[in-house]
Protein backbone atom coordinates (compact mmCIF):
# COMPACT_ATOMS: atom_id res chain seq x y z
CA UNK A 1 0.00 0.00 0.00
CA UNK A 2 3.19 2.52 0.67
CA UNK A 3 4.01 2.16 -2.80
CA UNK A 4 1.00 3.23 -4.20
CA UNK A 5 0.29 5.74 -2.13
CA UNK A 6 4.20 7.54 -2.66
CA UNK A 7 3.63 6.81 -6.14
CA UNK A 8 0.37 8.41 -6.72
CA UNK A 9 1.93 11.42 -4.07
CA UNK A 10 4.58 12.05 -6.35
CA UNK A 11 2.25 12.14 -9.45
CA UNK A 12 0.10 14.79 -7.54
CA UNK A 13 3.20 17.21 -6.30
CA UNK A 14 4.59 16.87 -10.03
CA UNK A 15 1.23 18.53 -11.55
CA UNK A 16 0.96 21.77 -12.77
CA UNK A 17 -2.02 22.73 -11.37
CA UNK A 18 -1.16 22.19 -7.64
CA UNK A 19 1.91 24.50 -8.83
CA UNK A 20 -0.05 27.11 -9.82
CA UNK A 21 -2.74 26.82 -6.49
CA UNK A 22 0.19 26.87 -3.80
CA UNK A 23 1.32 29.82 -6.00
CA UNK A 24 -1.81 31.79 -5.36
CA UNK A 25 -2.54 30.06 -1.73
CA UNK A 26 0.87 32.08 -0.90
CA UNK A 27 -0.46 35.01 -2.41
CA UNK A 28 -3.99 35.34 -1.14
CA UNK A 29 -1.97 34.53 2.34
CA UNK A 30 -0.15 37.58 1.42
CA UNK A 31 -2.77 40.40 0.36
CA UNK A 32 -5.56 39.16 3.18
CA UNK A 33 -2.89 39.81 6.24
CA UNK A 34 -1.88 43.63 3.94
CA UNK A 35 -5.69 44.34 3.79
CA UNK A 36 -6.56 43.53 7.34
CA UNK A 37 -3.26 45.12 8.60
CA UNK A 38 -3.88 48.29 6.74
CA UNK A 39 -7.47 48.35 8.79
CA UNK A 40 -5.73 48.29 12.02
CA UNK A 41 -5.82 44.17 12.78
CA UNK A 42 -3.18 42.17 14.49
CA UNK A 43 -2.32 39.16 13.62
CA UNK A 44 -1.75 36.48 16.48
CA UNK A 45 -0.46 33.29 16.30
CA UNK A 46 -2.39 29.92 16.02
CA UNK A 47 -3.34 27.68 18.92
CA UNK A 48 -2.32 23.99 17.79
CA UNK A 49 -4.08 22.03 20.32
CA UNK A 50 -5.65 23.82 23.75
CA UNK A 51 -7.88 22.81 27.03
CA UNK A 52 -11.49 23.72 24.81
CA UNK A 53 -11.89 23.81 20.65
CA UNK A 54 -15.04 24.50 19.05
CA UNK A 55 -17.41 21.76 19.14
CA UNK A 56 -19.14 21.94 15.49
CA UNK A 57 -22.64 21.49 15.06
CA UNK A 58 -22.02 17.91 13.19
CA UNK A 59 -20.77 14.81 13.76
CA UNK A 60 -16.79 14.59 13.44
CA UNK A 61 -14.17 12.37 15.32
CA UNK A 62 -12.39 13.61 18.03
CA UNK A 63 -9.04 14.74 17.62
CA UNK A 64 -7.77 14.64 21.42
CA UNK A 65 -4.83 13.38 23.77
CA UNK A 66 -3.62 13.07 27.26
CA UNK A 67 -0.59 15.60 28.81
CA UNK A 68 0.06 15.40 31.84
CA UNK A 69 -2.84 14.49 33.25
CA UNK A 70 -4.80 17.19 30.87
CA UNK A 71 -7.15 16.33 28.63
CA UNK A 72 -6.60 18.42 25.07
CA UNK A 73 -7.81 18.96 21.65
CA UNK A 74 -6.99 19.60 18.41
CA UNK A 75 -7.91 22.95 17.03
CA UNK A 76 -11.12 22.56 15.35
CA UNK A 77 -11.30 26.36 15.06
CA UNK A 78 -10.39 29.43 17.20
CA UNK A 79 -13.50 30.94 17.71
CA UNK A 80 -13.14 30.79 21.84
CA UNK A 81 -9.87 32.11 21.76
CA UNK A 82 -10.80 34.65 19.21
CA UNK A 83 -13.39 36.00 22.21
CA UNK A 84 -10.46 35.92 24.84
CA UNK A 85 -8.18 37.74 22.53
CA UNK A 86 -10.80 40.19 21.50
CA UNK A 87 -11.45 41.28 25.49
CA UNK A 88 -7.38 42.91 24.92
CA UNK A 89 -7.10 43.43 21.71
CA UNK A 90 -10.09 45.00 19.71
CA UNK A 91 -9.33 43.42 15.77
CA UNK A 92 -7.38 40.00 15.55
CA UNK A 93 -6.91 37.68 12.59
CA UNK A 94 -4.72 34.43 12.58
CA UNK A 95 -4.24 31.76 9.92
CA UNK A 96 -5.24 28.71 11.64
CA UNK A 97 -4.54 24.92 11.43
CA UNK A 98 -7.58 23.31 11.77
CA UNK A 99 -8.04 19.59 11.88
CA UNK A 100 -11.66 18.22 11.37
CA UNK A 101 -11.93 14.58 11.41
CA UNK A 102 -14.90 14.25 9.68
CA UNK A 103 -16.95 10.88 8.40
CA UNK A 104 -15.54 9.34 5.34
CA UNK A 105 -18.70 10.10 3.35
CA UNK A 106 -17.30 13.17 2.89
CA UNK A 107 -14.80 12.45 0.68
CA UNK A 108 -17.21 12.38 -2.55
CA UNK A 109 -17.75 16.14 -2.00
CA UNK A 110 -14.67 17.42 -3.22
CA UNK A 111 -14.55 19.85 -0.23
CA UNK A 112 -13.49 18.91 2.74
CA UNK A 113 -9.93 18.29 4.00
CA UNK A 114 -9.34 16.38 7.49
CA UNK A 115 -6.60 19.52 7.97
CA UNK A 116 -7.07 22.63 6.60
CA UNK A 117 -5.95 26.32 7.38
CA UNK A 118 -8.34 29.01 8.09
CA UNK A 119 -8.13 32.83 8.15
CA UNK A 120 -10.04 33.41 11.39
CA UNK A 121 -10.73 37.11 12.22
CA UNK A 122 -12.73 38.88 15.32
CA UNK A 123 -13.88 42.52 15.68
CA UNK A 124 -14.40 43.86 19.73
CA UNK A 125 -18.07 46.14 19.29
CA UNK A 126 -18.93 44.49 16.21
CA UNK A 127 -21.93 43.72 14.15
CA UNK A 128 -22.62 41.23 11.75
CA UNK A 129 -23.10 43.51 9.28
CA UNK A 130 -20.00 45.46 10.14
CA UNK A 131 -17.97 41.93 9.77
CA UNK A 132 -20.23 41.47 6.43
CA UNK A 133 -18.86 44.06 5.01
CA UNK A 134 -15.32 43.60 5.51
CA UNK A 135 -15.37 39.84 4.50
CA UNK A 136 -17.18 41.45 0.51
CA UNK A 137 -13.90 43.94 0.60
CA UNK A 138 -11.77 41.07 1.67
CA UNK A 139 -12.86 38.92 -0.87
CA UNK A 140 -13.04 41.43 -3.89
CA UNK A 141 -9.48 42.59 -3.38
CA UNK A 142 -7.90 39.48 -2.99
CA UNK A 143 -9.59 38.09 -6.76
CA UNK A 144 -9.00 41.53 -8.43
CA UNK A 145 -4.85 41.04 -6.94
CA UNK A 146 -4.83 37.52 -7.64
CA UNK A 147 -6.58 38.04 -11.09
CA UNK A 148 -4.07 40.72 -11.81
CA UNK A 149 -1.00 38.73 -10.23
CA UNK A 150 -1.88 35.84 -11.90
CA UNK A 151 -3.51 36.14 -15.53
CA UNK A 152 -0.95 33.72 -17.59
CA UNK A 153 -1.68 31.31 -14.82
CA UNK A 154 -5.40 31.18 -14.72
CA UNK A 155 -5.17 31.11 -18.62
CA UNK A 156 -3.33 28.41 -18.86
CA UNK A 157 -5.75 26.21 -16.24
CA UNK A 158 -8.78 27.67 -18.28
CA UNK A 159 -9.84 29.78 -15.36
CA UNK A 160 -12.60 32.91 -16.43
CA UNK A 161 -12.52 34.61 -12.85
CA UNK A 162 -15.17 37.16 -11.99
CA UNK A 163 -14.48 39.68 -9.64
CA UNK A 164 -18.18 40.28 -7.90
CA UNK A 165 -19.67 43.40 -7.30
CA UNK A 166 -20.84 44.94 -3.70
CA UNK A 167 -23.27 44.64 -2.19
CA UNK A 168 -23.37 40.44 -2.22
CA UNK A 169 -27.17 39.36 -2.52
CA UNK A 170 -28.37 38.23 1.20
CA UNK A 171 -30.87 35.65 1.53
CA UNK A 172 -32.72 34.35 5.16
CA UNK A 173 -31.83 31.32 5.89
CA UNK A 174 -35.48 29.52 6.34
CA UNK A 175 -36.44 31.72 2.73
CA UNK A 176 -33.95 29.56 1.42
CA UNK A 177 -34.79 26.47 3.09
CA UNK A 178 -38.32 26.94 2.57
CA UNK A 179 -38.22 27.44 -1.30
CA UNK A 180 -35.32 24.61 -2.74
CA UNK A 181 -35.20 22.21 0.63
CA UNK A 182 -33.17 20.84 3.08
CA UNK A 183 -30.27 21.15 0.06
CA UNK A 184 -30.71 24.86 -0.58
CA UNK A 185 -27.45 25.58 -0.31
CA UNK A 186 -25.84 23.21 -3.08
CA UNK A 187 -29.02 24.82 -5.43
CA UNK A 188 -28.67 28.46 -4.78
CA UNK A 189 -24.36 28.21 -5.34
CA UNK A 190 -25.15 26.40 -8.43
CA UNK A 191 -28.13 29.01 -9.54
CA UNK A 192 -26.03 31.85 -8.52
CA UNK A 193 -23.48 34.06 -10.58
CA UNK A 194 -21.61 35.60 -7.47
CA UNK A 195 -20.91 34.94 -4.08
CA UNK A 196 -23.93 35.34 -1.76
CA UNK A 197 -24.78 35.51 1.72
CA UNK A 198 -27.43 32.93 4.37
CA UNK A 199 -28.02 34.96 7.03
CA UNK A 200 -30.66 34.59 10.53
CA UNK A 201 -29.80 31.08 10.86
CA UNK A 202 -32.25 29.28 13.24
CA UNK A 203 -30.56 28.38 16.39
CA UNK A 204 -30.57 24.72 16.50
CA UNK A 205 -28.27 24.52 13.16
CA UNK A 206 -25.28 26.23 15.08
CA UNK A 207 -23.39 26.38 18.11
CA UNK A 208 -24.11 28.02 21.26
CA UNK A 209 -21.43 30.88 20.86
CA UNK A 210 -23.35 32.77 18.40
CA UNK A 211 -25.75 35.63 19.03
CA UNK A 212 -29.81 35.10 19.22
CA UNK A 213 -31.36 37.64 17.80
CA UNK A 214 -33.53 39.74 20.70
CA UNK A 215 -36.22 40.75 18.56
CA UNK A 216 -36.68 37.20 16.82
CA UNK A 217 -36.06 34.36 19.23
CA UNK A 218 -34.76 30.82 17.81
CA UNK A 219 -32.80 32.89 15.01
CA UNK A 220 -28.87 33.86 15.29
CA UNK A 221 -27.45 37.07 14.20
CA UNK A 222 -25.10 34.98 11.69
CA UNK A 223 -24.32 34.25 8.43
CA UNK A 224 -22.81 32.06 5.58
CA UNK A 225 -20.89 33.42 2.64
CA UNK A 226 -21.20 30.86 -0.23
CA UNK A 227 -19.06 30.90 -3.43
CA UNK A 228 -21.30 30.04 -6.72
CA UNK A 229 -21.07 27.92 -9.90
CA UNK A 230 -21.58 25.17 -7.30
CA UNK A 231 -18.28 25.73 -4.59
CA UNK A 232 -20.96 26.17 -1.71
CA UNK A 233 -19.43 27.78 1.55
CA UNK A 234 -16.78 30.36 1.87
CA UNK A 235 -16.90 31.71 5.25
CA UNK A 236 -18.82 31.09 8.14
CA UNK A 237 -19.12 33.64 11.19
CA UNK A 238 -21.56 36.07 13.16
CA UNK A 239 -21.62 38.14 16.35
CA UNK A 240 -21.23 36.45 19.54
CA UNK A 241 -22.53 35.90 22.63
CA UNK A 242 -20.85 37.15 25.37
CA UNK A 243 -23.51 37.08 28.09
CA UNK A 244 -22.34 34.27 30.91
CA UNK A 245 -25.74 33.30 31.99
CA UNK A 246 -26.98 33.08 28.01
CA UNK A 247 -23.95 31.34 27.81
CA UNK A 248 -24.71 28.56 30.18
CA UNK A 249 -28.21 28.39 28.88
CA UNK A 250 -27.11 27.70 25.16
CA UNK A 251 -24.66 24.93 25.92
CA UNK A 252 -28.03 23.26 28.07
CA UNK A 253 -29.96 23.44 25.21
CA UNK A 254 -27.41 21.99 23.21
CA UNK A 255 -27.57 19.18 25.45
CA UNK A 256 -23.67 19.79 26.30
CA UNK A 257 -22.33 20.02 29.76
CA UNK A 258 -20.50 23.21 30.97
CA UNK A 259 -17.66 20.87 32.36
CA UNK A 260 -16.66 20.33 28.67
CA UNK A 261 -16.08 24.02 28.35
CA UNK A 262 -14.76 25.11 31.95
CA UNK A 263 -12.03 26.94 30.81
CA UNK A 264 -14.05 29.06 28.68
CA UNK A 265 -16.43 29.42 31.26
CA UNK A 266 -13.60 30.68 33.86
CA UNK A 267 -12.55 33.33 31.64
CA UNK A 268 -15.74 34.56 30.71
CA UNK A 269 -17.24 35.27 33.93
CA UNK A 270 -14.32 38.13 34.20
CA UNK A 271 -16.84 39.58 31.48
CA UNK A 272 -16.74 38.91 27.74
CA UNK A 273 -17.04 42.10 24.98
CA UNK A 274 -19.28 42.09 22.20
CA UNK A 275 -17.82 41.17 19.19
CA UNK A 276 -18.32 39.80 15.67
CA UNK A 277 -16.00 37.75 12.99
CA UNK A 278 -15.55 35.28 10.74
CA UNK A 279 -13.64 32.45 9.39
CA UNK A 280 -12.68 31.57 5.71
CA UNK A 281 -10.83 28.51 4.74
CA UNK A 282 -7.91 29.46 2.32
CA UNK A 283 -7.74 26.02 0.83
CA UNK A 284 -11.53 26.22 -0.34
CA UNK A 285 -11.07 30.12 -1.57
CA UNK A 286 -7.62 28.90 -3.25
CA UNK A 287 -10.11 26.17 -5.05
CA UNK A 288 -12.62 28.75 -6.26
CA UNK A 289 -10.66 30.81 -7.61
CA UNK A 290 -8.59 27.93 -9.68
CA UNK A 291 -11.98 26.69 -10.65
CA UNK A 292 -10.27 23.03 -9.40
CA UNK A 293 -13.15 20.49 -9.43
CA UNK A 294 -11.61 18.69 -6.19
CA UNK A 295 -9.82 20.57 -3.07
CA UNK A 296 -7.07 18.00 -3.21
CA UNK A 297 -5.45 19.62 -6.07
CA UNK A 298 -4.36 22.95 -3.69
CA UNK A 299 -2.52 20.97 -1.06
CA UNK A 300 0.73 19.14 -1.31
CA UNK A 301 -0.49 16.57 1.23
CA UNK A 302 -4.39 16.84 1.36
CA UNK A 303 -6.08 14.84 4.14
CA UNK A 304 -8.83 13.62 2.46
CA UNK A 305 -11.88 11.97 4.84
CA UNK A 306 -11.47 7.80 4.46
CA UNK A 307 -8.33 7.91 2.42
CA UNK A 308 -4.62 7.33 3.80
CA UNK A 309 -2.44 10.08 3.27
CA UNK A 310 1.79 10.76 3.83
């Protein structure tokens, strides 16, 4: 099996086209820390593995381990440090390492890597429109510099890329749901000819760090961005609750215990700030903007779900 698996590893880091994506995946690296620097953002470093990681709202394995008596995870995403951080410093952004273990089904999707890196970002006194905003100017300047940067490039891998136009369409979450199914999102980012937002998703389809909306119980003050011509989500993110008591009463009604998040907990009862942010997976925007019909192709060693990988 090692044989076939260097063989077909060499055979992937000799193509062209995964030249070309870690090309741009070191450029869009590049412009998104200049345009959130230039706004007055500093940029921390990643937490590997930590005491409390964000539990997802579906089912993946659990990447964990033993240290000294401590139990600790793999980063699944920031977004708890992110609200720490945010309490000092009022506009963060890191590139994360994430690891996701998720279910071997997902490997027919053409999406999902077991590790990937995200550009996770938090605001202190944010909305979610505020963060909406700056994820559309985020996302247009990095295509028009890539586009620019990289012309002969995206020729040559037959790549037309459109650079959308503000402001990105914004569609309610249960509109969608209600007109093209439980599916809606694979439907609208094939229907669609530029990237798009979900926003006021209902409460039970995420975790219990985002904001309920005060005039609309059972509905979040969140959002999606999702690419079109089919690439589904870009960025996922909101504004946050910070209240402890809310807090407490989420992770109940997520049928979660507040032992698993103690650490969390600790800190926020010193008081948490308001805030709002995002995250965006570089390996997925790196994909788009080739027009690659599989993720795989933009990582030297992908982790794809139910496959063995160097």
């Amino acid at each position: 099996m090692e044989y076939e698996i260097v063989n077909e590893l060499w055979e992937h880091l000799s193509n062209t086209k995964l030249e070309t994506a870690l090309k741009i995946h070191s450029h869009v690296r590049l412009m998104a820390s200049e345009f959130l620097q230039e706004r007055g953002f500093l940029e921390v470093p990643p937490v590997i593995f930590s005491t409390v990681t964000d539990p997802l709202n579906h089912p993946v394995y659990d990447p964990s381990f033993e240290y000294d008596g401590t139990r600790y995870a793999l980063t699944k995403s920031m977004i708890f440090h992110k609200q720490m951080l945010v309490k000092r410093f009022p506009k963060i952004y890191t590139f994360s390492p994430n690891v996701r273990l998720e279910l071997p089904e997902k490997a027919s999707t053409g999406r999902h890597l077991l590790e990937f890196t995200q550009l996770d970002l938090e605001v202190r006194g944010a909305r979610r429109e505020d963060v909406m905003d700056l994820g559309e100017d985020l996302l247009i300047s990095i295509l028009r510099s890539v586009k620019k940067t990289f012309s002969d490039e995206l020729k040559q891998i037959g790549r037309d890329l459109r650079i959308p136009e503000k402001p990105f369409k914004r569609i309610r979450y249960l509109d969608a749901e209600s007109e093209y199914g439980s599916e809606f999102e694979s439907a609208l980012s094939r229907k669609e000819r530029s990237p798009f937002w979900i926003i006021d998703i209902p409460l039970d389809k995420r975790e219990f760090y985002d904001l309920e909306k005060a005039e609309e119980p059972g509905i979040l003050r969140d959002m999606d961005l999702i690419y079109p011509e089919g690439y589904q989500e870009a960025l996922s993110g909101g504004e946050r609750e910070y209240d402890l008591s809310r807090i407490k009463e989420r992770i109940r009604k997520k049928n979660q215990t507040e032992d698993q998040f103690r650490w969390f907990l600790e800190f926020a009862k010193m008081g948490l700030d308001p805030s709002a942010g995002f995250g965006i997976g570089i390996e997925r925007l790196v994909r788009y903007i080739c027009g690659y019909s599989r993720i795989e192709l933009v990582h030297p060693f992908p982790k794809v779900p139910g496959k063995v990988s160097i």
